[in-house]
Protein backbone atom coordinates (compact mmCIF):
# COMPACT_ATOMS: atom_id res chain seq x y z
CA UNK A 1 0.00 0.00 0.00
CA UNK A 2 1.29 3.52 -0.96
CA UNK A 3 0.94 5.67 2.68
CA UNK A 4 1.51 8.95 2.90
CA UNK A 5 2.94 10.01 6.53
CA UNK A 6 1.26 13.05 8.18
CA UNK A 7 2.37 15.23 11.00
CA UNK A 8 3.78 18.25 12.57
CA UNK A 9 7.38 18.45 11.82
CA UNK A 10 8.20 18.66 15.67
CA UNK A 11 7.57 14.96 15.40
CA UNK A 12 9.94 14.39 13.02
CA UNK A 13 11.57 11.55 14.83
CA UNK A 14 8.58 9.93 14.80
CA UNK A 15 7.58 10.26 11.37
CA UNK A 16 11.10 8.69 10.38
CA UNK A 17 10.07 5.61 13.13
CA UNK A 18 6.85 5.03 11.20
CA UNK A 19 8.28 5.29 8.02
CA UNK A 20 11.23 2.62 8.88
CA UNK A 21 8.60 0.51 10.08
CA UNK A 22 5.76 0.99 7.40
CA UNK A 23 8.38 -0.08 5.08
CA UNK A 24 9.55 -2.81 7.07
CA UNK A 25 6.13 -4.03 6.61
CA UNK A 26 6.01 -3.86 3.07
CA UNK A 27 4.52 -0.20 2.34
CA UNK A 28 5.39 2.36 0.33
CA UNK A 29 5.92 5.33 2.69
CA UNK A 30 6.17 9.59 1.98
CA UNK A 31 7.01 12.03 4.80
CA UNK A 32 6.28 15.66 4.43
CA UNK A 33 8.89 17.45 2.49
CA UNK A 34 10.47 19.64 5.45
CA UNK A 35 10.67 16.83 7.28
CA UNK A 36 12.89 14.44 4.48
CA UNK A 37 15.08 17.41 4.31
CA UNK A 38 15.72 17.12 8.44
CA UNK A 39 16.12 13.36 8.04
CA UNK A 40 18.75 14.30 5.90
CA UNK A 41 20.51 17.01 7.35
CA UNK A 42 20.16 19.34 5.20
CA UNK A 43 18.36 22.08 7.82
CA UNK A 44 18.68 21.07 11.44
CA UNK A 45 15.29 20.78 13.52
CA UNK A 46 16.22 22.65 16.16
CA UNK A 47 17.10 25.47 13.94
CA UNK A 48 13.32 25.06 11.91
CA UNK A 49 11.76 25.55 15.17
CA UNK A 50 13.62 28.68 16.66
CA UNK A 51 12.79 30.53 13.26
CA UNK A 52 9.31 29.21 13.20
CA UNK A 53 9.17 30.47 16.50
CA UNK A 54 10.47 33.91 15.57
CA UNK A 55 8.81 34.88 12.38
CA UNK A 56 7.09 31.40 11.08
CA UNK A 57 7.98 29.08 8.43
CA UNK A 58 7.83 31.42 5.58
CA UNK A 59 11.46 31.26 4.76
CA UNK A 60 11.49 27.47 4.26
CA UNK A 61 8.58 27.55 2.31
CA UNK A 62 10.26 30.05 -0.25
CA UNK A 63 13.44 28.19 -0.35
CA UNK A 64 11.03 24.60 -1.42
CA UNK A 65 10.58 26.43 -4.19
CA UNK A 66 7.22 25.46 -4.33
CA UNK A 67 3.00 25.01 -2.72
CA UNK A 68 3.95 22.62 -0.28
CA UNK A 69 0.14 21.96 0.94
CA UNK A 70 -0.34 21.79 -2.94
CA UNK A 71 2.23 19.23 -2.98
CA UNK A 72 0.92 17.19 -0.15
CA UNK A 73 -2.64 17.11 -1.83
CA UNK A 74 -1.43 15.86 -4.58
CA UNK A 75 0.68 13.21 -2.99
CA UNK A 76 -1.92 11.88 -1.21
CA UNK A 77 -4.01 12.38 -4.41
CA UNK A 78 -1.26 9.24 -5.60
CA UNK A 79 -1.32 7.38 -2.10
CA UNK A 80 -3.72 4.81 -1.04
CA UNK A 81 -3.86 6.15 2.63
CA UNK A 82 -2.37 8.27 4.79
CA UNK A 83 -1.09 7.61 8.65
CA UNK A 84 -1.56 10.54 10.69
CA UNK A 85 1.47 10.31 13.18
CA UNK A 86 0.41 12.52 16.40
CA UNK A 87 2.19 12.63 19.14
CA UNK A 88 2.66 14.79 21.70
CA UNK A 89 3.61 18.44 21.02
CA UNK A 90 3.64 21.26 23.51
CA UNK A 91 2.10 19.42 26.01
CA UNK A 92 -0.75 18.31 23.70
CA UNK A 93 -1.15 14.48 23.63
CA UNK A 94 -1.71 13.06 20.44
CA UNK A 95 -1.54 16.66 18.57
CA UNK A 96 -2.92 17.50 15.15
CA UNK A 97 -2.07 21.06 13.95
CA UNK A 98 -3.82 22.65 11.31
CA UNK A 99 -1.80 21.42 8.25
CA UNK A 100 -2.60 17.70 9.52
CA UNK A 101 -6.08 18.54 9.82
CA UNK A 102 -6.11 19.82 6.31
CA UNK A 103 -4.00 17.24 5.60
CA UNK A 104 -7.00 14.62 6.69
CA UNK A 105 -9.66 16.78 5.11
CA UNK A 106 -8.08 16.48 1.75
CA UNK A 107 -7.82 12.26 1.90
CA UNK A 108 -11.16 12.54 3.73
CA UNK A 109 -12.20 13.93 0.00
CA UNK A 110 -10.11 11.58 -1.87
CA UNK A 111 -12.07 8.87 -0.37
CA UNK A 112 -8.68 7.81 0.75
CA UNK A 113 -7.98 5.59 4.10
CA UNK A 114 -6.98 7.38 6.89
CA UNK A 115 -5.33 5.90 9.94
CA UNK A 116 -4.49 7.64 13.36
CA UNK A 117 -1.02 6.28 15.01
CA UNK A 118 -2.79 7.17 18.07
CA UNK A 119 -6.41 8.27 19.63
CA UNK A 120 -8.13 11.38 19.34
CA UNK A 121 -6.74 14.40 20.98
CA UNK A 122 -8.65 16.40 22.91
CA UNK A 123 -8.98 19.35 20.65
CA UNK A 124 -12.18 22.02 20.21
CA UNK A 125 -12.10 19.94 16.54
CA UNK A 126 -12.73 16.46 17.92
CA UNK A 127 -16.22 16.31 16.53
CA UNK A 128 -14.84 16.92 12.93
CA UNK A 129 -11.99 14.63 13.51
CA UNK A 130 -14.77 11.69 14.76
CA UNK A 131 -16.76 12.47 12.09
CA UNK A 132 -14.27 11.47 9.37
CA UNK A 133 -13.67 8.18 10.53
CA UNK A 134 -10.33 7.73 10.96
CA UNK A 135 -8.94 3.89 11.70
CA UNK A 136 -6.94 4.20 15.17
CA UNK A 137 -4.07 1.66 15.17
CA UNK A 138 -2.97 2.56 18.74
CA UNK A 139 0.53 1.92 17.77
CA UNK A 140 -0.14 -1.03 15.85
CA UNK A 141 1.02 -0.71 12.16
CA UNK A 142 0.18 -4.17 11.83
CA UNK A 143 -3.81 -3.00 11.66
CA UNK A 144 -3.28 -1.10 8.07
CA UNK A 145 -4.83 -2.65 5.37
């Protein structure tokens, strides 16, 4: 199955985890773009995250060189499903940030399969998030299918 990976680039680490082990499994596996360039150490995280923090992502956006929500659309456009890794971020367990949550609106569309890594957080969006239908694995990749 071709998965597309979804989450905040905070959880970076994570999204490689999944990825290693989606493709242990047998899937074909994308990460978001920002994230497969901190994989490969070609920005640093820590150094995403203090200029998000002081003026937002803007600049790494403009050096992609292109739409990256556009791109993610149309990469899950190609996918099959996409795994929504949330953990925890800023104290939020199980966080999904407004790009994710676009993110699962566009598969949601795409009548693609949508699986949560973990439950539900407890966000003033839960009742949109419920009403999609996402599959929670609970940390079991072995679930997808």
């Amino acid at each position: 199955m071709k998965i597309v990976v979804c989450a905040s680039i905070n959880l970076t680490m994570l999204v490689k985890e999944v990825k290693d082990r989606l493709e242990k499994l047998g899937h074909e596996v994308e990460i978001p773009f920002m994230s497969q360039k901190i994989i490969a150490g070609e920005i640093s995280l820590a150094d995403f995250l203090q200029q998000k923090e002081e003026s937002g992502d803007g600049i790494f956006r403009v050096r992609a060189g292109e739409d990256l929500i556009k791109r993610y659309y149309h990469s899950i456009e190609r996918a099959d499903a996409i795994l929504v890794a949330n953990g925890e971020k800023n104290g939020v367990k199980n966080y999904i940030g407004g790009n994710v949550f676009l993110e699962i609106g566009f598969a949601h569309i795409l009548d693609k399969k949508i699986f949560l890594l973990n439950p539900l957080p407890e966000v003033s969006y839960k009742d949109e998030l419920e009403a999609i239908k996402p599959v929670i694995l609970n940390n079991n990749l072995n679930l997808i299918n």
